[in-house]
Protein backbone atom coordinates (compact mmCIF):
# COMPACT_ATOMS: atom_id res chain seq x y z
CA UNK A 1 222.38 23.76 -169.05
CA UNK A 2 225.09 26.77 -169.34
CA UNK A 3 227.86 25.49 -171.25
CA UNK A 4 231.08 25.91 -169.60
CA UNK A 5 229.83 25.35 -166.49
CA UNK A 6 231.35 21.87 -165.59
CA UNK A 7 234.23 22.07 -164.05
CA UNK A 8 233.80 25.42 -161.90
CA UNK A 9 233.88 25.29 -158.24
CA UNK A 10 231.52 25.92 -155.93
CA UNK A 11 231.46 28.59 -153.35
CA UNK A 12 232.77 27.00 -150.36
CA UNK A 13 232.83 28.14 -146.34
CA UNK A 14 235.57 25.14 -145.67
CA UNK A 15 238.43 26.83 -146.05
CA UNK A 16 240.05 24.19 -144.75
CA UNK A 17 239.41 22.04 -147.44
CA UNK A 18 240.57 24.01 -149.84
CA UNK A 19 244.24 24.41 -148.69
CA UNK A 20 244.22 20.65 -149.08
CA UNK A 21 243.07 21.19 -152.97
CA UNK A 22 239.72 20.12 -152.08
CA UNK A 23 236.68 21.75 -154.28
CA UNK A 24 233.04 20.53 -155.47
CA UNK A 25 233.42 21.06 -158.65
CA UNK A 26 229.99 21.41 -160.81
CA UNK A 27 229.70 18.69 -163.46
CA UNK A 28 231.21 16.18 -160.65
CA UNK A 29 229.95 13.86 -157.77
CA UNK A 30 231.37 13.18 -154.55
CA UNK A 31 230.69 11.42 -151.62
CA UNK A 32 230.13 12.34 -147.74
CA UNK A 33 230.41 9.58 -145.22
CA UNK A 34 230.23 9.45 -141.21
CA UNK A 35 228.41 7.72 -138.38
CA UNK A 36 224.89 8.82 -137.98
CA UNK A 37 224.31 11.45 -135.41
CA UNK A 38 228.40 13.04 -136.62
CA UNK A 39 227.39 15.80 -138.89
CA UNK A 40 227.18 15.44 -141.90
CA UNK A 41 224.09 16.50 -142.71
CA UNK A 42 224.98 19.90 -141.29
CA UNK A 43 228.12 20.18 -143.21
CA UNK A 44 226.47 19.62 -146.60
CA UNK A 45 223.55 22.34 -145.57
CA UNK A 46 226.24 24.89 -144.63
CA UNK A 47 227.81 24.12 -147.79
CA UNK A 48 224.17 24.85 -149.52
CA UNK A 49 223.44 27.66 -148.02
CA UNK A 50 226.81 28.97 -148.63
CA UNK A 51 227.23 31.57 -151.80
CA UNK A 52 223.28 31.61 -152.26
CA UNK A 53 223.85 29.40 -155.16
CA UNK A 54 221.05 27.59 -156.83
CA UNK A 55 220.69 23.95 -154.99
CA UNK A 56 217.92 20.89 -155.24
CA UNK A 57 218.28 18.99 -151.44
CA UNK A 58 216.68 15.88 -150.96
CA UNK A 59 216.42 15.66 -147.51
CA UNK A 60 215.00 12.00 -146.72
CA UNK A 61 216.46 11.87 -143.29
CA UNK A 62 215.53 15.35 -141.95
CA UNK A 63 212.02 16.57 -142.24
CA UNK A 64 211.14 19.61 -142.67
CA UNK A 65 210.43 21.11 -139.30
CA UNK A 66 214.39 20.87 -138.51
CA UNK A 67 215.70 21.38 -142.21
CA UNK A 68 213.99 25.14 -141.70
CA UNK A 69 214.93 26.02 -137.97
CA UNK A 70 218.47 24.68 -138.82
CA UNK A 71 218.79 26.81 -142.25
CA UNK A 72 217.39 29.81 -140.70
CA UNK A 73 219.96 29.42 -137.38
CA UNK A 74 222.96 29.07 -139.55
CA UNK A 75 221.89 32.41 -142.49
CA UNK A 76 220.59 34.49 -139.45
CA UNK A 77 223.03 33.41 -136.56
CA UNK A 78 220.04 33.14 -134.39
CA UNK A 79 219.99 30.58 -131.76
CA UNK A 80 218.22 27.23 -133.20
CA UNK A 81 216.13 26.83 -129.95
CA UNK A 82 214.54 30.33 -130.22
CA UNK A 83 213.90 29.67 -134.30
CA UNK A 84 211.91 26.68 -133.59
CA UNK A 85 209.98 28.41 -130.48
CA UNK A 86 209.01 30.76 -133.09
CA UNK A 87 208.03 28.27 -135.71
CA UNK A 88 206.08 26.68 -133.60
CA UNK A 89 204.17 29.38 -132.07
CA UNK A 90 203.47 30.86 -135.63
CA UNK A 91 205.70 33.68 -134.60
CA UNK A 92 207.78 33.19 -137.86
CA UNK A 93 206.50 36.38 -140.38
CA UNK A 94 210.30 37.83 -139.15
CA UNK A 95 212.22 35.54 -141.16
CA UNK A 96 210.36 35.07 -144.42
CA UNK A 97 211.75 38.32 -146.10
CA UNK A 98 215.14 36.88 -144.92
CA UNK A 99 214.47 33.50 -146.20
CA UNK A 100 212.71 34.92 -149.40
CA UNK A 101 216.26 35.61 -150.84
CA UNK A 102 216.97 32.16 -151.38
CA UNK A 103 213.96 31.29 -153.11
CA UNK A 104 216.04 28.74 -155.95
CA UNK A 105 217.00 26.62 -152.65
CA UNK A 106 214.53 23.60 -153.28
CA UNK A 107 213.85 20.96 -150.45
CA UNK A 108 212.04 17.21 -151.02
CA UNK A 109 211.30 15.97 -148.40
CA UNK A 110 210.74 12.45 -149.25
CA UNK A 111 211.61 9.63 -147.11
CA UNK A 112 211.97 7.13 -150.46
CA UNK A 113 212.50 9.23 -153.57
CA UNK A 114 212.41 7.06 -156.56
CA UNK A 115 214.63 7.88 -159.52
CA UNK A 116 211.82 8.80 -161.36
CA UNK A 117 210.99 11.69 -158.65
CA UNK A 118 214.16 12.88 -158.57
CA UNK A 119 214.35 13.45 -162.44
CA UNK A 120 210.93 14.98 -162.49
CA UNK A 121 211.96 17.53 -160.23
CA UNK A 122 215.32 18.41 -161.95
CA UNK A 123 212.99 18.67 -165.14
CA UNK A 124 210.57 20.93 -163.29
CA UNK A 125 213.49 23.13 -161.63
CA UNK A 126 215.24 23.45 -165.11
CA UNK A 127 211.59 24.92 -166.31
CA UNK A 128 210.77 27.42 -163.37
CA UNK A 129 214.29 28.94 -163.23
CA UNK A 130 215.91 28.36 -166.51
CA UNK A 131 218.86 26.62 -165.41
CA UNK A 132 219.65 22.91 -163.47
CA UNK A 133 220.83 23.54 -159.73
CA UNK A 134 224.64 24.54 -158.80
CA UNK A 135 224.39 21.88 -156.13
CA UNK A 136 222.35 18.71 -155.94
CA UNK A 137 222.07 17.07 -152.19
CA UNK A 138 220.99 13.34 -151.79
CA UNK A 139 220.53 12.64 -147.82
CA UNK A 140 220.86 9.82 -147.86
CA UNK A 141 221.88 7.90 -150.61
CA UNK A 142 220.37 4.79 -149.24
CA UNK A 143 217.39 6.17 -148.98
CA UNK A 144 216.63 6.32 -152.83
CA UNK A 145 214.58 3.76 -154.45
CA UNK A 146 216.76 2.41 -156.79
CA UNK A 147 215.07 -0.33 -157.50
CA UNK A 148 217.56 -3.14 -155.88
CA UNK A 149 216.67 -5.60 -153.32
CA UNK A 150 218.11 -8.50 -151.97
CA UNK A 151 221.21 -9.54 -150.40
CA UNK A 152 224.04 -8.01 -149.22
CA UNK A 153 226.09 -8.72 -152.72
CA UNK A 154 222.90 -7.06 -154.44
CA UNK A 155 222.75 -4.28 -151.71
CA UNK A 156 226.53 -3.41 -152.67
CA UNK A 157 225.67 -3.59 -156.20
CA UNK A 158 222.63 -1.20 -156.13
CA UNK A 159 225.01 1.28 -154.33
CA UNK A 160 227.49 1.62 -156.77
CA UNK A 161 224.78 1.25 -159.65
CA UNK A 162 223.19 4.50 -157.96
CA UNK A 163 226.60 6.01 -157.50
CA UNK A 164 226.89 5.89 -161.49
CA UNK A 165 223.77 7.72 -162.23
CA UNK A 166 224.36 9.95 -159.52
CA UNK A 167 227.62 10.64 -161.65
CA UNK A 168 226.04 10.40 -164.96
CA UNK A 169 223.28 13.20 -163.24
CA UNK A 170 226.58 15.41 -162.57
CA UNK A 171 227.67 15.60 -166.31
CA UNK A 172 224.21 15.93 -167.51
CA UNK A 173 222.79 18.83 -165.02
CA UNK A 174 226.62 20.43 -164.92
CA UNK A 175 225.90 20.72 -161.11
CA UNK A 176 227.81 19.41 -158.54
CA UNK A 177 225.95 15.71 -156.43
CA UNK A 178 227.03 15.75 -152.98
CA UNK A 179 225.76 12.22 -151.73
CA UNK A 180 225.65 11.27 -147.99
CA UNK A 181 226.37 8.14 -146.65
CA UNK A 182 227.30 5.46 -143.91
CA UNK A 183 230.46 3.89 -142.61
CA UNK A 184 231.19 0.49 -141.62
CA UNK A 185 230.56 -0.78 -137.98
CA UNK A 186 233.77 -0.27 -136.52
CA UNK A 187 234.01 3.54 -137.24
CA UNK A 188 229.77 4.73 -136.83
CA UNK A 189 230.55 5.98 -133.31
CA UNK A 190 232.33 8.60 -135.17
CA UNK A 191 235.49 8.96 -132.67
CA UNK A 192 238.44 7.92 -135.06
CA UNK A 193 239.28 9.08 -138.24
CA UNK A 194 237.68 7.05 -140.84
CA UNK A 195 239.42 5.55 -144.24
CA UNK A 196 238.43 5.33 -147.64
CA UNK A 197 237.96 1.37 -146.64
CA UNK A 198 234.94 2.30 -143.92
CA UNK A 199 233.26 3.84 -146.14
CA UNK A 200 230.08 1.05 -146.39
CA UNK A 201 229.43 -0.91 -149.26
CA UNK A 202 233.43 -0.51 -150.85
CA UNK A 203 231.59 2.21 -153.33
CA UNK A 204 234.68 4.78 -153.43
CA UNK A 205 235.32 3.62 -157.06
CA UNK A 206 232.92 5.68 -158.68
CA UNK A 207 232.98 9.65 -156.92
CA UNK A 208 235.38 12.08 -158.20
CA UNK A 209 235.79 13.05 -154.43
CA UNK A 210 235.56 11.47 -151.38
CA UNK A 211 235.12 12.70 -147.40
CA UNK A 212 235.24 10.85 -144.16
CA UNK A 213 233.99 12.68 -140.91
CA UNK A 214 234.82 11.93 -137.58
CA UNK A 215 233.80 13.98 -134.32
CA UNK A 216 235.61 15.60 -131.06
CA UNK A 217 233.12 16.68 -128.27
CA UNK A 218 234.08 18.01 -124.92
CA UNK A 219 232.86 17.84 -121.57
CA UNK A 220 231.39 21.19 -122.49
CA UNK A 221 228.89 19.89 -125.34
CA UNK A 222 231.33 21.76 -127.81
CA UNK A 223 232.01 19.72 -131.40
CA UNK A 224 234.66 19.62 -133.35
CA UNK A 225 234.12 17.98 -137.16
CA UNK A 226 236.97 16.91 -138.48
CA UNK A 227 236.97 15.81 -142.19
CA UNK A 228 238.98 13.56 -143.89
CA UNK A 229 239.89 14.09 -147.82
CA UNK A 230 240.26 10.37 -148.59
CA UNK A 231 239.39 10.31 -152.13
CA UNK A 232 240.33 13.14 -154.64
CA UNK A 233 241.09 13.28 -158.53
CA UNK A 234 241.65 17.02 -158.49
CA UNK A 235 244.43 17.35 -155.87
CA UNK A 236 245.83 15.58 -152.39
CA UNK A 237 243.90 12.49 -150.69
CA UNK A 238 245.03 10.60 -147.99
CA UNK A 239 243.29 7.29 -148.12
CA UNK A 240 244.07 6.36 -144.16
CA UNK A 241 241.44 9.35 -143.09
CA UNK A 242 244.61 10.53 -141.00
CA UNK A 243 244.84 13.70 -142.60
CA UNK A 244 242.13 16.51 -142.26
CA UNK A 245 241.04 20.01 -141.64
CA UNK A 246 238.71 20.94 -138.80
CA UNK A 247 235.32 22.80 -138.35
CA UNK A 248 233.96 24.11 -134.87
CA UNK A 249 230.12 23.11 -134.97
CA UNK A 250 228.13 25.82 -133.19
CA UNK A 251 225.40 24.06 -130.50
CA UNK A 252 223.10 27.46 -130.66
CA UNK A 253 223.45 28.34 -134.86
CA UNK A 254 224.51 25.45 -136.58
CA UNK A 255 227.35 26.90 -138.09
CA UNK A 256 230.05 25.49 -138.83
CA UNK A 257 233.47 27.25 -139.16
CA UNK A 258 236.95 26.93 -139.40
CA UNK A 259 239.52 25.72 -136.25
CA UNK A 260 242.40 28.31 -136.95
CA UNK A 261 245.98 26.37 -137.82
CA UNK A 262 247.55 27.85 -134.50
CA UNK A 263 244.74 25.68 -132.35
């Protein structure tokens, strides 16, 4: 671990964000949550790819078919369609050099990762480069084996058990744990801004920061992203979800970038 580290923010393309004091800071863990199908997987891989920082992604909910035509659409600007003709039809030798240059991005593709894996390959990362990741990704945390099963009171408990070590991995590695998550029922179509109460399971306690997203589409099949800073130690929060910046999400490259103040 580099000393000093914790505490440093990341390289960040949310711009956004940031004029509302909002960083992922290494040595700290936040929290992502939205309706499935809103974005939020995309946001936290623009945020990886962003800066060419070193990043571990455990991608349980995106294999790896779509986790390689998406990261390869949003670094090249290519159109995701054509990426994934060319994956498909073996016609992908263009884009290895490309892709070559991020070689300390690390995917698991898991659809369970136990505790146990995840540690192993922290261990294993901190021996082939020398140094723990910038960036850790869970997607989704629900989708880690933590052990718990049971009711819903034991459900909730396991969540905010996991959120713990996911904060206790933070401190340890110095790199930043960006967890993905659900919302409650009345907020997963993703059409209202969401509060730091829909965020399921009332585990907001534990992350340092916390981010709601909701969606805008138009008749056009445009997206809008807009994300809510409802949870953060470092600077402003507003906990109603009614405050938050906005990101144009790209239909052909997956990028995501920032709707300009004057729109």
């Amino acid at each position: 671990m580099v000393k000093g580290a914790a505490g440093e923010p990341l390289p960040s393309p949310f711009k956004g964000l940031a004029r509302h004091e909002v960083e992922f800071r290494r040595g700290e863990f936040s929290l992502v949550a939205a309706g499935p199908g809103t974005g939020k997987s995309l946001f936290a891989l623009n945020l990886a790819l962003y800066g060419n920082i070193p990043v571990m992604y455990y991608s349980a909910d995106s294999n790896a078919a779509t986790q390689l035509t998406r990261a390869t659409a949003i670094l090249t600007g290519d159109n995701v369609r054509d990426v994934k003709r060319k994956l498909l039809a073996d016609e992908f030798g263009e884009y290895t050099a490309y892709l070559a240059k991020r070689w300390w991005l690390r995917f698991n593709y898991e659809a369970r990762p136990t505790l146990k894996t995840i540690e192993t390959d922290l261990r294993a990362y901190f021996e082939v480069f020398g140094i723990f990741p910038h960036l850790i990704v869970v997607d989704n945390i629900t989708n880690v084996d933590g052990g718990e099963v049971g009711d819903a009171e034991s459900f909730t408990f396991g969540l905010e058990a996991m959120c713990e070590y996911l904060s206790e991995m933070a401190r340890y590695t110095a790199a930043h744990v960006l967890a993905l998550h659900h919302v409650v029922g009345e907020f997963s179509d993703g059409l209202q801004p969401i509060p730091l109460s829909g965020i399921k399971g009332k585990i907001a306690r534990v992350p340092n920061l916390a981010l709601t997203i909701h969606k805008e589409d138009d008749e056009m099949g445009g997206r809008i992203l807009h994300v809510s800073h409802v949870k953060n130690r470092e600077g402003e929060a507003d906990s109603s979800g009614q405050t938050f910046s906005s990101y144009e999400l790209s239909n052909t490259n997956m990028q995501l970038t920032d709707v300009s103040d004057e729109l």
